[in-house]
Protein backbone atom coordinates (compact mmCIF):
# COMPACT_ATOMS: atom_id res chain seq x y z
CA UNK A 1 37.68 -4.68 23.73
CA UNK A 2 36.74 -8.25 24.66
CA UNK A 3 38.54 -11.36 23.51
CA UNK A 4 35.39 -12.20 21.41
CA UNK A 5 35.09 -15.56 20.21
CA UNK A 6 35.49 -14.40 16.40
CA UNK A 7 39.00 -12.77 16.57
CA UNK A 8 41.82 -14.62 15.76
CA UNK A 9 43.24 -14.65 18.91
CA UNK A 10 40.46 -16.39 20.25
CA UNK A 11 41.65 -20.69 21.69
CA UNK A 12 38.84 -21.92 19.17
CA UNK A 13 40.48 -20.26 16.44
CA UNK A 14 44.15 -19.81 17.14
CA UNK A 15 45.06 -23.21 16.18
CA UNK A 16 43.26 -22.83 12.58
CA UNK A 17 45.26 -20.97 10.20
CA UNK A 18 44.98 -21.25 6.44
CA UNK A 19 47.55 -22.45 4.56
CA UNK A 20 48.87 -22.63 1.47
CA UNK A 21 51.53 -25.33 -0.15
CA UNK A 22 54.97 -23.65 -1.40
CA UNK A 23 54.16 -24.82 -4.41
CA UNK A 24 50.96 -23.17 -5.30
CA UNK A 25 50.79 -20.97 -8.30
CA UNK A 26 49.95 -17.41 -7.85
CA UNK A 27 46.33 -16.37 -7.09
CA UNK A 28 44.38 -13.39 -8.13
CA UNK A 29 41.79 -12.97 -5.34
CA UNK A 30 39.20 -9.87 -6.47
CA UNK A 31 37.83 -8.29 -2.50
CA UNK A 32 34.35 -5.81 -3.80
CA UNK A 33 34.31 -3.59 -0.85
CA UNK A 34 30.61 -2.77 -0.73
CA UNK A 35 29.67 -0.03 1.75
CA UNK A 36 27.28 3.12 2.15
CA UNK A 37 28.27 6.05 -0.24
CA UNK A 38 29.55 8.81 2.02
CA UNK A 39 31.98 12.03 1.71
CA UNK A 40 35.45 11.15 2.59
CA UNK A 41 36.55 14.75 3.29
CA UNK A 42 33.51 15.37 5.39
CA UNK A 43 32.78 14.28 9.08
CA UNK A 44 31.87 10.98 9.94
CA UNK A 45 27.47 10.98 10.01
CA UNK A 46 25.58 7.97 10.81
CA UNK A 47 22.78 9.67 8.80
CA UNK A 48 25.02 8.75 5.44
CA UNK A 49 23.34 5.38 4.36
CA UNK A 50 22.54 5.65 0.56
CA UNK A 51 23.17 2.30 -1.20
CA UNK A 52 21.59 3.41 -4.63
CA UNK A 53 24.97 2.50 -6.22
CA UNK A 54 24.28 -1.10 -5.61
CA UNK A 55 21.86 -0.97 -8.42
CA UNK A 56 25.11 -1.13 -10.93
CA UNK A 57 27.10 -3.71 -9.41
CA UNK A 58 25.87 -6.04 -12.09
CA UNK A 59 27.85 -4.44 -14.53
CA UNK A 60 31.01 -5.35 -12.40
CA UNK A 61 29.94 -8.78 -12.29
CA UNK A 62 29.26 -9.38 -15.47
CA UNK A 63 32.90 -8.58 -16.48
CA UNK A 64 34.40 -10.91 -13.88
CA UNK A 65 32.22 -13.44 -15.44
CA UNK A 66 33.65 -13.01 -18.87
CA UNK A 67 37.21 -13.53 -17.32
CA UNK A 68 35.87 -16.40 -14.72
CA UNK A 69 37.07 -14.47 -12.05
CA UNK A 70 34.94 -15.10 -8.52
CA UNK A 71 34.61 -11.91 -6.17
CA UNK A 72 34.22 -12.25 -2.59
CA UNK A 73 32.18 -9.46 -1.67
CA UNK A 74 32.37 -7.66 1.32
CA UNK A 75 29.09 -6.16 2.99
CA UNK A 76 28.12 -4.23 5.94
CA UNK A 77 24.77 -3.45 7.69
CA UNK A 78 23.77 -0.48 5.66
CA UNK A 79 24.21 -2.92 2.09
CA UNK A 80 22.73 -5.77 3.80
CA UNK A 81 19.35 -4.36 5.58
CA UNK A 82 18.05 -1.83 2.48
CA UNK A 83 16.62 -3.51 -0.57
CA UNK A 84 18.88 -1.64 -3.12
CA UNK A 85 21.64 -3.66 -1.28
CA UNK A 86 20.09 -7.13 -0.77
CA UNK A 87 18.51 -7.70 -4.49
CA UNK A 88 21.40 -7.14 -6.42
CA UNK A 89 23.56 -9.41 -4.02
CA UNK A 90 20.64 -11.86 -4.14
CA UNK A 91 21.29 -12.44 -7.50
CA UNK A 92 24.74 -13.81 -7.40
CA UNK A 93 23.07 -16.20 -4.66
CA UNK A 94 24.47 -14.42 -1.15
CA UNK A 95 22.36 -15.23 1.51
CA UNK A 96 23.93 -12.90 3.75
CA UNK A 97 24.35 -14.85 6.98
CA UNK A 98 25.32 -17.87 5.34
CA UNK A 99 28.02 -16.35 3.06
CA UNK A 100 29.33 -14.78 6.25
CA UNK A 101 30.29 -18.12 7.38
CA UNK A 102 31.34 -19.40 3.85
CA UNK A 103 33.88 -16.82 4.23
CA UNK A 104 34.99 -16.41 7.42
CA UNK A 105 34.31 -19.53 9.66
CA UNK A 106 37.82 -21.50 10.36
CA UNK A 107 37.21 -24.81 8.73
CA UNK A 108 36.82 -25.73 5.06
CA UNK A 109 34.11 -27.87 5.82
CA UNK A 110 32.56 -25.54 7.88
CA UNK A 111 32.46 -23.31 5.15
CA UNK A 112 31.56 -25.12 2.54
CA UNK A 113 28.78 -26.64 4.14
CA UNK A 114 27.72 -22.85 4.70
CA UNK A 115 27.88 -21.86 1.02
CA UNK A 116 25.53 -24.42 0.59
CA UNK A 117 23.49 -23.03 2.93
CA UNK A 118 23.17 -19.77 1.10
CA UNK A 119 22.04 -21.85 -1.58
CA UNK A 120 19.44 -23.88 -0.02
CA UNK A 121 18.00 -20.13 1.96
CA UNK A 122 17.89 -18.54 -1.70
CA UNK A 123 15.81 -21.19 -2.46
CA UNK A 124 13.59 -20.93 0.48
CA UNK A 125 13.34 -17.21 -0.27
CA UNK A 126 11.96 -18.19 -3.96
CA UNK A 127 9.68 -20.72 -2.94
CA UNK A 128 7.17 -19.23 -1.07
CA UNK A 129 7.74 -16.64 -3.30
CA UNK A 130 6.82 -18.34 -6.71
CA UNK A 131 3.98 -20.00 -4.73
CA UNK A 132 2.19 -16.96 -2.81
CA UNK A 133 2.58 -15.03 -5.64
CA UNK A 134 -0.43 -16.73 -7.64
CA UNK A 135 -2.92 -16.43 -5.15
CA UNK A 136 -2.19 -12.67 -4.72
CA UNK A 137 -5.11 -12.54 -7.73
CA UNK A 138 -7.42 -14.30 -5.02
CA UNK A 139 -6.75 -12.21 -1.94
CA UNK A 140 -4.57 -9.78 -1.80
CA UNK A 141 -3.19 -10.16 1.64
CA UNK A 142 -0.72 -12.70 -0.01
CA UNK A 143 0.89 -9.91 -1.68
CA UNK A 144 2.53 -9.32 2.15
CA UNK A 145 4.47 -12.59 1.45
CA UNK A 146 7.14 -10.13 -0.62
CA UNK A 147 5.88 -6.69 1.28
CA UNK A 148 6.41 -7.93 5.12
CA UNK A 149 9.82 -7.81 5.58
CA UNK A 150 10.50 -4.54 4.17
CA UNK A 151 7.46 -3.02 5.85
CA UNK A 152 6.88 -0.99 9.13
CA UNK A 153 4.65 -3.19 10.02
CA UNK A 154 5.09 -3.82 14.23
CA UNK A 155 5.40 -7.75 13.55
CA UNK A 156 8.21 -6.94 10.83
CA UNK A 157 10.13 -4.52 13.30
CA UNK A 158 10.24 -7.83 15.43
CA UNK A 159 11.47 -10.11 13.15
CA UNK A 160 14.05 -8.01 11.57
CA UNK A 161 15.47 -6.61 15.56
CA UNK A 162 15.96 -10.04 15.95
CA UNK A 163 16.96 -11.64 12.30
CA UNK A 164 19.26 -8.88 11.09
CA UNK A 165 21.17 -9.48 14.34
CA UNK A 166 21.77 -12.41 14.12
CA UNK A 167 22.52 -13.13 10.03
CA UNK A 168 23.88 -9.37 9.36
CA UNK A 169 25.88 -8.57 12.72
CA UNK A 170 26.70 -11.67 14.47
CA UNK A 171 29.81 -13.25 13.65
CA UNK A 172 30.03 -16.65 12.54
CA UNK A 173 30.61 -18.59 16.02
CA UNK A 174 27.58 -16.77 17.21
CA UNK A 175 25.62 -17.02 13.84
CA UNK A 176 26.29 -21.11 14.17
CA UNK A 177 25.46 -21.36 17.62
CA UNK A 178 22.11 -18.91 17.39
CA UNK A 179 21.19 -20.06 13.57
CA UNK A 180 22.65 -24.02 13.39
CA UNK A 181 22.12 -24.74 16.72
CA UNK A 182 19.30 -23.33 19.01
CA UNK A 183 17.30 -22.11 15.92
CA UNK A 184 17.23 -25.09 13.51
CA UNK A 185 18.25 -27.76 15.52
CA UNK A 186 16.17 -27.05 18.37
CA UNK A 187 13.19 -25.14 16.60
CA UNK A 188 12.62 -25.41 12.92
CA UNK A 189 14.05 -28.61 11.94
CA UNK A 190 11.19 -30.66 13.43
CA UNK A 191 8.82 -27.69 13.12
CA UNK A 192 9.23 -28.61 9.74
CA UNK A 193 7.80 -31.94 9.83
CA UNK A 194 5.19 -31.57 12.30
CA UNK A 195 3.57 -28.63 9.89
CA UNK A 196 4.25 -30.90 7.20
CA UNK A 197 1.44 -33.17 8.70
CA UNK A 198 -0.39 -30.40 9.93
CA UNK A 199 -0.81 -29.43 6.56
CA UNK A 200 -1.72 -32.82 5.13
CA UNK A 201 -4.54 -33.51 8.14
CA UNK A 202 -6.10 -30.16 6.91
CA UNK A 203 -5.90 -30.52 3.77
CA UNK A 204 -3.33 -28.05 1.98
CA UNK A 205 -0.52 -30.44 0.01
CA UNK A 206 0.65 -27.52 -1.45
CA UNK A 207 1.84 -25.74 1.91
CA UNK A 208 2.54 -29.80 2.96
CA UNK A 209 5.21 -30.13 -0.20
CA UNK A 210 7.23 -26.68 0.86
CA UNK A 211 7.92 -27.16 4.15
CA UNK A 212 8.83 -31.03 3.79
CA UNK A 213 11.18 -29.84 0.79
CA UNK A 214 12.19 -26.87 3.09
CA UNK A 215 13.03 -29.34 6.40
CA UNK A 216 15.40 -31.83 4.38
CA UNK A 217 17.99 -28.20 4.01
CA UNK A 218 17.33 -27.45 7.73
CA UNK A 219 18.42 -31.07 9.16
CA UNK A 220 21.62 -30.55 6.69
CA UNK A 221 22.12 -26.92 8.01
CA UNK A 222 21.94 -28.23 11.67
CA UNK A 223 24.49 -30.61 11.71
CA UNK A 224 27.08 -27.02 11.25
CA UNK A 225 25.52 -25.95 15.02
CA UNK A 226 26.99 -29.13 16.88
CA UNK A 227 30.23 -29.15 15.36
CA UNK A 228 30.74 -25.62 16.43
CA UNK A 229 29.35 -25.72 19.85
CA UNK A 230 31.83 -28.96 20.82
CA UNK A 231 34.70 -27.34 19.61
CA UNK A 232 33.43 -23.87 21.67
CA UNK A 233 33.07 -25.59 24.88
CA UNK A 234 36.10 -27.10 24.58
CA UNK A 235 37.83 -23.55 24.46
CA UNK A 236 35.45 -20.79 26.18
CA UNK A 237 32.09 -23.17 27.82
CA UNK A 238 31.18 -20.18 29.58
CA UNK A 239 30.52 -17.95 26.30
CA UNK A 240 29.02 -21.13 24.59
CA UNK A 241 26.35 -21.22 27.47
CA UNK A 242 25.83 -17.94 27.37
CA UNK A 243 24.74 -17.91 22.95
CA UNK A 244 22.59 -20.61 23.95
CA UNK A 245 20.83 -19.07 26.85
CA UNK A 246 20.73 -15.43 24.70
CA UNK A 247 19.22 -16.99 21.28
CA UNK A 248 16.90 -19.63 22.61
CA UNK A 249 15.16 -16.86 24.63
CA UNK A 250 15.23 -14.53 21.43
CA UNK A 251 14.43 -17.33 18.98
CA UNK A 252 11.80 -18.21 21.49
CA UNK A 253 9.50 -15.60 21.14
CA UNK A 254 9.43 -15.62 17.01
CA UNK A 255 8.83 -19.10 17.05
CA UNK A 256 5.91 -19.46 19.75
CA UNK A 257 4.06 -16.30 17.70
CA UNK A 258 4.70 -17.71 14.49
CA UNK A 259 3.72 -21.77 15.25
CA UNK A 260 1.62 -21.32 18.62
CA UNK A 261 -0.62 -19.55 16.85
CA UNK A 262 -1.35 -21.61 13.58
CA UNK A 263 -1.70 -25.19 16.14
CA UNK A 264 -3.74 -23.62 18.65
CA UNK A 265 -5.80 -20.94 16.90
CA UNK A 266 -5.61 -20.77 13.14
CA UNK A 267 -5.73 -24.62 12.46
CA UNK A 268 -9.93 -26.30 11.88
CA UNK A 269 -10.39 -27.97 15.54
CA UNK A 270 -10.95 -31.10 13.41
CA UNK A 271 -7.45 -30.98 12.09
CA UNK A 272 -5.60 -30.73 15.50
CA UNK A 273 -3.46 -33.65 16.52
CA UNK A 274 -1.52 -31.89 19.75
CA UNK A 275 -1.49 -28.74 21.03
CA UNK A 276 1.86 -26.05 20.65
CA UNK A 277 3.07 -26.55 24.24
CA UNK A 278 2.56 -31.25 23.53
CA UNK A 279 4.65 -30.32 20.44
CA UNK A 280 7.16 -28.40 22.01
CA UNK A 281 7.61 -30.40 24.82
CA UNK A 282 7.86 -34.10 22.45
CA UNK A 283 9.44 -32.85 19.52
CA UNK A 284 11.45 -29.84 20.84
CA UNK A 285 12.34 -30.07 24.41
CA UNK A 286 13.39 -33.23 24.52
CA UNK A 287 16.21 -32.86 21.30
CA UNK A 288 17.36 -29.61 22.78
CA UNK A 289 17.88 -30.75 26.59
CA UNK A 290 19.51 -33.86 25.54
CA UNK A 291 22.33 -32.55 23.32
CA UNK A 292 22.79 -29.27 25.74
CA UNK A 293 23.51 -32.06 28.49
CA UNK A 294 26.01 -34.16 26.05
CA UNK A 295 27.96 -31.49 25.66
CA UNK A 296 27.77 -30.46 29.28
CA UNK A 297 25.67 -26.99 29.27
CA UNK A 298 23.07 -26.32 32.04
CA UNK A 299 19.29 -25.55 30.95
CA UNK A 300 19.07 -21.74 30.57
CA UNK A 301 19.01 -20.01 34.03
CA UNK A 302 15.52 -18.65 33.21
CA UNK A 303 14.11 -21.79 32.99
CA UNK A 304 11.00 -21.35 34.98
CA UNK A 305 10.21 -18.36 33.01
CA UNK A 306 10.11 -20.37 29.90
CA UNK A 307 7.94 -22.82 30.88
CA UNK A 308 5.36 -20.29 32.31
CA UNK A 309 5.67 -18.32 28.92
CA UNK A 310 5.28 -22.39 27.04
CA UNK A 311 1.71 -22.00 29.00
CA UNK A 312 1.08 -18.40 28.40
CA UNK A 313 2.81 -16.87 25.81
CA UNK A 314 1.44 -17.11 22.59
CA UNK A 315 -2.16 -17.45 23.92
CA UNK A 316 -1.51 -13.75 25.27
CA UNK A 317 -0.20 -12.36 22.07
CA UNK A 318 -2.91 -13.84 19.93
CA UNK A 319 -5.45 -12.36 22.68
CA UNK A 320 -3.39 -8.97 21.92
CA UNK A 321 -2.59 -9.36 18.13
CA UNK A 322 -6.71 -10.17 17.49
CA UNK A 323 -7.51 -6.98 19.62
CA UNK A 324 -5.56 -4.91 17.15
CA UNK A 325 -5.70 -7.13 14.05
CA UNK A 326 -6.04 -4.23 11.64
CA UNK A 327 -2.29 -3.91 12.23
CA UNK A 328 -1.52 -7.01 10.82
CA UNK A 329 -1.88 -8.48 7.32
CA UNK A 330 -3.74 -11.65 8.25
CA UNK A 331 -7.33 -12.78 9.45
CA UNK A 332 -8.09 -14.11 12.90
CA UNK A 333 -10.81 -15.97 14.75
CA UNK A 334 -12.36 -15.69 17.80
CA UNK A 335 -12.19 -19.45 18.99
CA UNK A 336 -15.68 -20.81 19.81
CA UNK A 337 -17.50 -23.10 22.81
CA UNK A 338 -15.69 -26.49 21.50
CA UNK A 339 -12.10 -24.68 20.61
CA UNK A 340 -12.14 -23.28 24.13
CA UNK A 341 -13.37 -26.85 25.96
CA UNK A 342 -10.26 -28.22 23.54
CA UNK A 343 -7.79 -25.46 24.90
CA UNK A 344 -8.65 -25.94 28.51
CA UNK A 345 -7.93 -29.63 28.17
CA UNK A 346 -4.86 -28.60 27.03
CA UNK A 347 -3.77 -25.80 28.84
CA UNK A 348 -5.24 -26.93 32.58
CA UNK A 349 -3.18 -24.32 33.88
CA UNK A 350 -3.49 -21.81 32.25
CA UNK A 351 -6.71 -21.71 30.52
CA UNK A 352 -8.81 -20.50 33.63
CA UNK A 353 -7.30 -17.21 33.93
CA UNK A 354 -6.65 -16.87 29.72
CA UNK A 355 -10.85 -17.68 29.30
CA UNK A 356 -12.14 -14.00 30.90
CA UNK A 357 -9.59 -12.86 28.00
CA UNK A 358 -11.66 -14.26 25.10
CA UNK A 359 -15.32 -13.64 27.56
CA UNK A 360 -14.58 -9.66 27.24
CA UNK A 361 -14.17 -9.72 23.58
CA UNK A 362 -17.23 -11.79 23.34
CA UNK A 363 -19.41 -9.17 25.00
CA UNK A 364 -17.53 -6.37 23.09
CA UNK A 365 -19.13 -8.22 19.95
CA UNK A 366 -22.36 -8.86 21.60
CA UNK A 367 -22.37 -4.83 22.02
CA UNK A 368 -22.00 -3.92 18.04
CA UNK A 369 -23.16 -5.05 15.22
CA UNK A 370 -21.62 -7.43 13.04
CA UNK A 371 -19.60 -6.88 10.04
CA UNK A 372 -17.95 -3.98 11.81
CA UNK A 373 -14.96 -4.54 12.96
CA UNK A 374 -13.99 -2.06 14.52
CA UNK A 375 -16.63 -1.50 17.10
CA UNK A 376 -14.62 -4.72 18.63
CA UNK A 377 -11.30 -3.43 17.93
CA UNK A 378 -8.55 -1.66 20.24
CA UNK A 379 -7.78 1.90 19.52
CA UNK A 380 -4.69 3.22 21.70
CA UNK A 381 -1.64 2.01 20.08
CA UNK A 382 -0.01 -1.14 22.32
CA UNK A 383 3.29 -0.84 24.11
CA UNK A 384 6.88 -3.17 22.87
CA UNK A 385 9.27 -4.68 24.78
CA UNK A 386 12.79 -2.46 24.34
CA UNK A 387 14.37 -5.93 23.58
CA UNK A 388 12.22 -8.50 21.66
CA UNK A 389 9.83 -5.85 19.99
CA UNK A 390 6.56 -7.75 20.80
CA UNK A 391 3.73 -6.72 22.87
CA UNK A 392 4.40 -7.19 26.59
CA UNK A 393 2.31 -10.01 27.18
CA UNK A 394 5.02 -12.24 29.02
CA UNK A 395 3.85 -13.59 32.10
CA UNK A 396 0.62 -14.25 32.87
CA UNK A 397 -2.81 -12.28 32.92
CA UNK A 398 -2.66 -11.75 36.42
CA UNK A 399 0.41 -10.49 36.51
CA UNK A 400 2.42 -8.99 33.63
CA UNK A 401 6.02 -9.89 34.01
CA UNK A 402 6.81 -6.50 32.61
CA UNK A 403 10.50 -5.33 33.78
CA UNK A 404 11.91 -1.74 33.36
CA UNK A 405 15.72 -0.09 33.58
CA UNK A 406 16.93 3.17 33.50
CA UNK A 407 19.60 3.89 31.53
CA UNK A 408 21.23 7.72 30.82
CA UNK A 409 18.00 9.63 30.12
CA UNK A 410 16.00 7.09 28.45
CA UNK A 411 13.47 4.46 30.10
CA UNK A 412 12.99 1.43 29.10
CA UNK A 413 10.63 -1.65 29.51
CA UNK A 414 10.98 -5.42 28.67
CA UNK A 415 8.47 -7.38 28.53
CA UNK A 416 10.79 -10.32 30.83
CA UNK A 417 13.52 -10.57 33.00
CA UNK A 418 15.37 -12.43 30.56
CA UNK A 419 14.98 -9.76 27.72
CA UNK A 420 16.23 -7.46 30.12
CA UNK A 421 19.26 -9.56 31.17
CA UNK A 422 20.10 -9.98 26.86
CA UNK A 423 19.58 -5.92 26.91
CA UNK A 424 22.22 -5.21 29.76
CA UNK A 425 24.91 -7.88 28.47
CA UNK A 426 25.11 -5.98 25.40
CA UNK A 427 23.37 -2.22 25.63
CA UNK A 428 25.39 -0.55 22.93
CA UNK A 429 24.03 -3.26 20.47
CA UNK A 430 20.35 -2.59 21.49
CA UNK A 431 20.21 0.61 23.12
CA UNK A 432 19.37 2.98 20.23
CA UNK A 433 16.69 0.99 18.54
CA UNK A 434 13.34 2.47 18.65
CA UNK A 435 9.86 0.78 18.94
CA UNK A 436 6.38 2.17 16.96
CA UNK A 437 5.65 3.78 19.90
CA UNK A 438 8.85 5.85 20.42
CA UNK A 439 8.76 6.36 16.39
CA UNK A 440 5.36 7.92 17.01
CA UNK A 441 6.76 9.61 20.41
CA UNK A 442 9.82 11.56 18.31
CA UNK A 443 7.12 12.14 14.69
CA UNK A 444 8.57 9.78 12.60
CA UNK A 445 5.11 7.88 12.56
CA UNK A 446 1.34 8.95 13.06
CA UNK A 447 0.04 8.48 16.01
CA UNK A 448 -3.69 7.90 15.05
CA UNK A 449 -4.70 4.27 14.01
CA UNK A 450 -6.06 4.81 10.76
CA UNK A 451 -2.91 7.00 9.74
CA UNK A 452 -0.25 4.41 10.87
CA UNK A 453 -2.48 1.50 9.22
CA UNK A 454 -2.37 3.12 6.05
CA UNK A 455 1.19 5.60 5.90
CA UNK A 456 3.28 3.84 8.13
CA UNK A 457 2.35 0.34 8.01
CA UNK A 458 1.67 0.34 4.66
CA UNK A 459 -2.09 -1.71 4.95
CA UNK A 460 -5.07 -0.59 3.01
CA UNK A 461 -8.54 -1.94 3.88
CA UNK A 462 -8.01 -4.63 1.32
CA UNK A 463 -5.24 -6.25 3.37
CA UNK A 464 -5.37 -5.12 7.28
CA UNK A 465 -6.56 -8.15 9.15
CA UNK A 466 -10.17 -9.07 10.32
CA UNK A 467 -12.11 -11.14 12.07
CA UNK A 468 -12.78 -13.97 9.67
CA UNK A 469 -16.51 -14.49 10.64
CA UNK A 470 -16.99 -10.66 10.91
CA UNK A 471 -18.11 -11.25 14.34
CA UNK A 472 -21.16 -13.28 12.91
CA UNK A 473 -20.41 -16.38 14.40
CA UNK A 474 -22.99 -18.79 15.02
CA UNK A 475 -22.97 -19.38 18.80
CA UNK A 476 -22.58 -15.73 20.30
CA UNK A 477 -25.96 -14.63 20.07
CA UNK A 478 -27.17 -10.56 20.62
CA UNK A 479 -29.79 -8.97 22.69
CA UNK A 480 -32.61 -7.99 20.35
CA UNK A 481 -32.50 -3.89 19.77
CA UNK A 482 -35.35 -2.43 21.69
CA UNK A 483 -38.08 -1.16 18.60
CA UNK A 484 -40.21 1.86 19.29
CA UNK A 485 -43.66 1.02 20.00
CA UNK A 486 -45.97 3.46 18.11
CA UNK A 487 -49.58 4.37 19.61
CA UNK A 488 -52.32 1.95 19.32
CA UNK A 489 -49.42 -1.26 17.63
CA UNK A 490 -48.90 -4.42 19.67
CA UNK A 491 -45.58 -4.41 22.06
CA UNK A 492 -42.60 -5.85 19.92
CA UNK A 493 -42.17 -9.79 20.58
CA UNK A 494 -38.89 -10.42 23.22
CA UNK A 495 -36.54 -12.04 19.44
CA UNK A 496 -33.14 -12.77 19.72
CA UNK A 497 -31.05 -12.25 16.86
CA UNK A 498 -27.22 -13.79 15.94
């Protein structure tokens, strides 16, 4: 097995060794070994993942609490990633990635400052939470603020392939570098802000208030991310180069869906102070390069590739996602004449080849009538990337940057050379996850659309996305419908109609 950076016998961690003075009383320390429940006597199965005796651990806990004793509790992936596992733990304020570090990173501070992470991510979990939760009596949809993550949904299969990777699996060096470093130092830190005055310009204090009390954590949790990566340079530069490459590519993708397309789609045109790619390259970019370069990393080898995607990306996925917005649990809009003059000004190079994108679904509107969305809507079910889980719309519309490997007897298809270059550095850790597609492929999921909206996805017609206007939007204006001309009656006036 490789000298990985989180055994002992790794250089960054030899050196650090806890120790105790002579004179130190004894210590009770109380290890909860929390696992899947599983026959001993009978062979090993990978099938045997029941947590349902999590739901008692209270009772444990609440007698080390009468005797002030502290557990550490030890989980593993099937605990962690099934909600029998995760609320119980919630409750005595793990944050599973977090408490990872708190107990097994190789500097007190380093782990203290992680506890308090846990803390500050509870909170984030309860915030949006407490918040969302009284507008679920408005619209329903806001219900999928608690549902998402434990759904089927496709956009939840994304977020947990890469999330539960990297806070459930990763070990702490990696979880610092991928989490501390690349993902809230270069990404959400000064996302944070910037959506903070997003928010005010349009309008909604109450989403302005979370994330600013949100981003004040984040610039505390960031400050872990350096500390690590100097000390892993130091001792192993070429593994430290290569977290950085693997989780700002991963991180990437989440982030352009997730922000791209609330600046450049979702946001009122009046509102808009920069595009995604003017943010990214001010606020982002700039941070990232410079403290790569102090510490004497190289940009990412797929560097070209990422700016392409900065111009491309999230434009394509929005295109895709608003094709087959049923599958999702939020509304979308078709942007109009003065949101597309706004996103060619922005996106000179792009634009011209993403407009015939947003022309097609116009006439596929101007063909039905409105209020029915589906007569613009796609049918066939989309095809994943084997690595990132999202639609393959890297690249650009002319040419689809769509990569494939063979590997035993299974195919598979990325939707970038760099999500195939993660997938082959580590194929045993990706290897036997399967997409919706495959899921439908081996009948663990419906293949029609209606049946995976509604049994598999876990929408009703109350929450699956629409188009917000219904298609009846103001400037795209339908041929008249021919009306029969009856014997003797004038011919029917040449009327247009929205």
């Amino acid at each position: 097995m490789r000298d990985s950076a989180f055994s002992p016998a790794h250089p960054a961690l030899a050196a650090q060794r806890v120790r105790v003075p002579v004179n130190a009383p004894a210590t009770l320390f109380v290890v909860v070994d929390t696992e899947e429940e599983f026959d001993w006597s009978a062979p090993f199965s990978r099938q045997s993942t029941s947590v349902t005796a999590m739901r008692h651990i209270g009772r444990a806990q609440r007698l080390f609490d009468r005797f002030s004793i502290v557990p550490t509790y030890v989980v593993d992936y099937p605990v962690a990633s099934q909600p029998e596992g995760v609320v119980p733990l919630a409750e005595f304020a793990a944050v599973i990635g977090n408490l990872r570090a708190a107990r097994f990173a190789r500097d007190g501070a380093w782990r203290t400052t992680a506890a308090f992470g846990a803390l500050d991510e509870l909170r984030h979990t309860h915030i949006p939470l407490a918040l969302m939760h009284e507008l679920v009596r408005w619209d329903r949809q806001f219900d999928w603020t608690h549902r998402f993550y434990h759904s089927n949904n496709w956009v939840a299969i994304a977020a947990r392939h890469c999330f539960d990777e990297l806070l459930l699996t990763a070990d702490p060096i990696e979880f610092a570098i991928g989490t501390n470093f690349v993902f809230e130092t270069g990404f959400t830190n000064l996302q944070f802000v910037a959506l903070s005055a997003l928010a005010r310009d349009a309008g909604d204090p109450m989403f302005e208030t979370m994330v600013k009390s949100i981003q004040t954590d984040e610039a505390r949790h960031a400050q872990i991310g350096r500390a690590v990566l100097e000390i892993l340079v130091k001792s192993d530069r070429e593994y430290a180069q290569r977290l950085v490459d693997k989780w700002f590519w991963r991180t990437w993708h989440l982030f352009s869906v997730l922000t791209g397309f609330s600046m450049d789609y979702l946001t009122p045109l009046s509102a808009r102070r920069a595009s995604f790619k003017e943010f990214i390259e001010e606020w982002i970019l700039s941070q990232f390069l410079e403290v790569i370069d102090a510490y004497g990393l190289a940009r990412p080898w797929y560097w070209d590739t990422f700016t392409t995607s900065l111009d491309h990306y999230h434009h394509m996925v929005y295109a895709s996602a608003y094709t087959y917005r049923t599958t999702v649990w939020f509304d979308f809009v078709v942007p109009g004449p003065q949101e597309r003059a706004w996103l060619a000004q922005k996106y000179p190079a792009s634009w011209p080849a993403l407009a015939p994108v947003w022309e097609r679904i116009d006439a596929g509107w101007r063909e039905s009538d409105p209020d029915l969305d589906f007569a613009a809507h796609g049918s066939a079910i989309v095809t994943f990337c084997d690595m990132c889980q999202f639609v393959l719309s890297e690249g650009t519309p002319a040419r689809n940057s769509a990569q494939t490997l063979v590997r035993g007897d299974r195919k598979y298809i990325f939707c970038s050379e760099p999500c195939r270059w993660i997938f082959e550095s580590e194929p045993e850790r990706y290897a036997g996850h399967r997409d919706v597609v495959k899921r439908v492929l081996a009948g663990e999921a419906p293949g029609n659309l209606a049946a995976i909206l509604t049994q598999y996805f876990g929408l009703t017609q109350e929450t699956w996305g629409r188009d917000v206007q219904r298609g009846n939007y103001d400037w795209l204006v339908r041929p008249a419908k021919p009306r029969p001309i009856l014997p003797g009656a004038a011919e029917a006036p040449d009327e247009r109609r929205p």
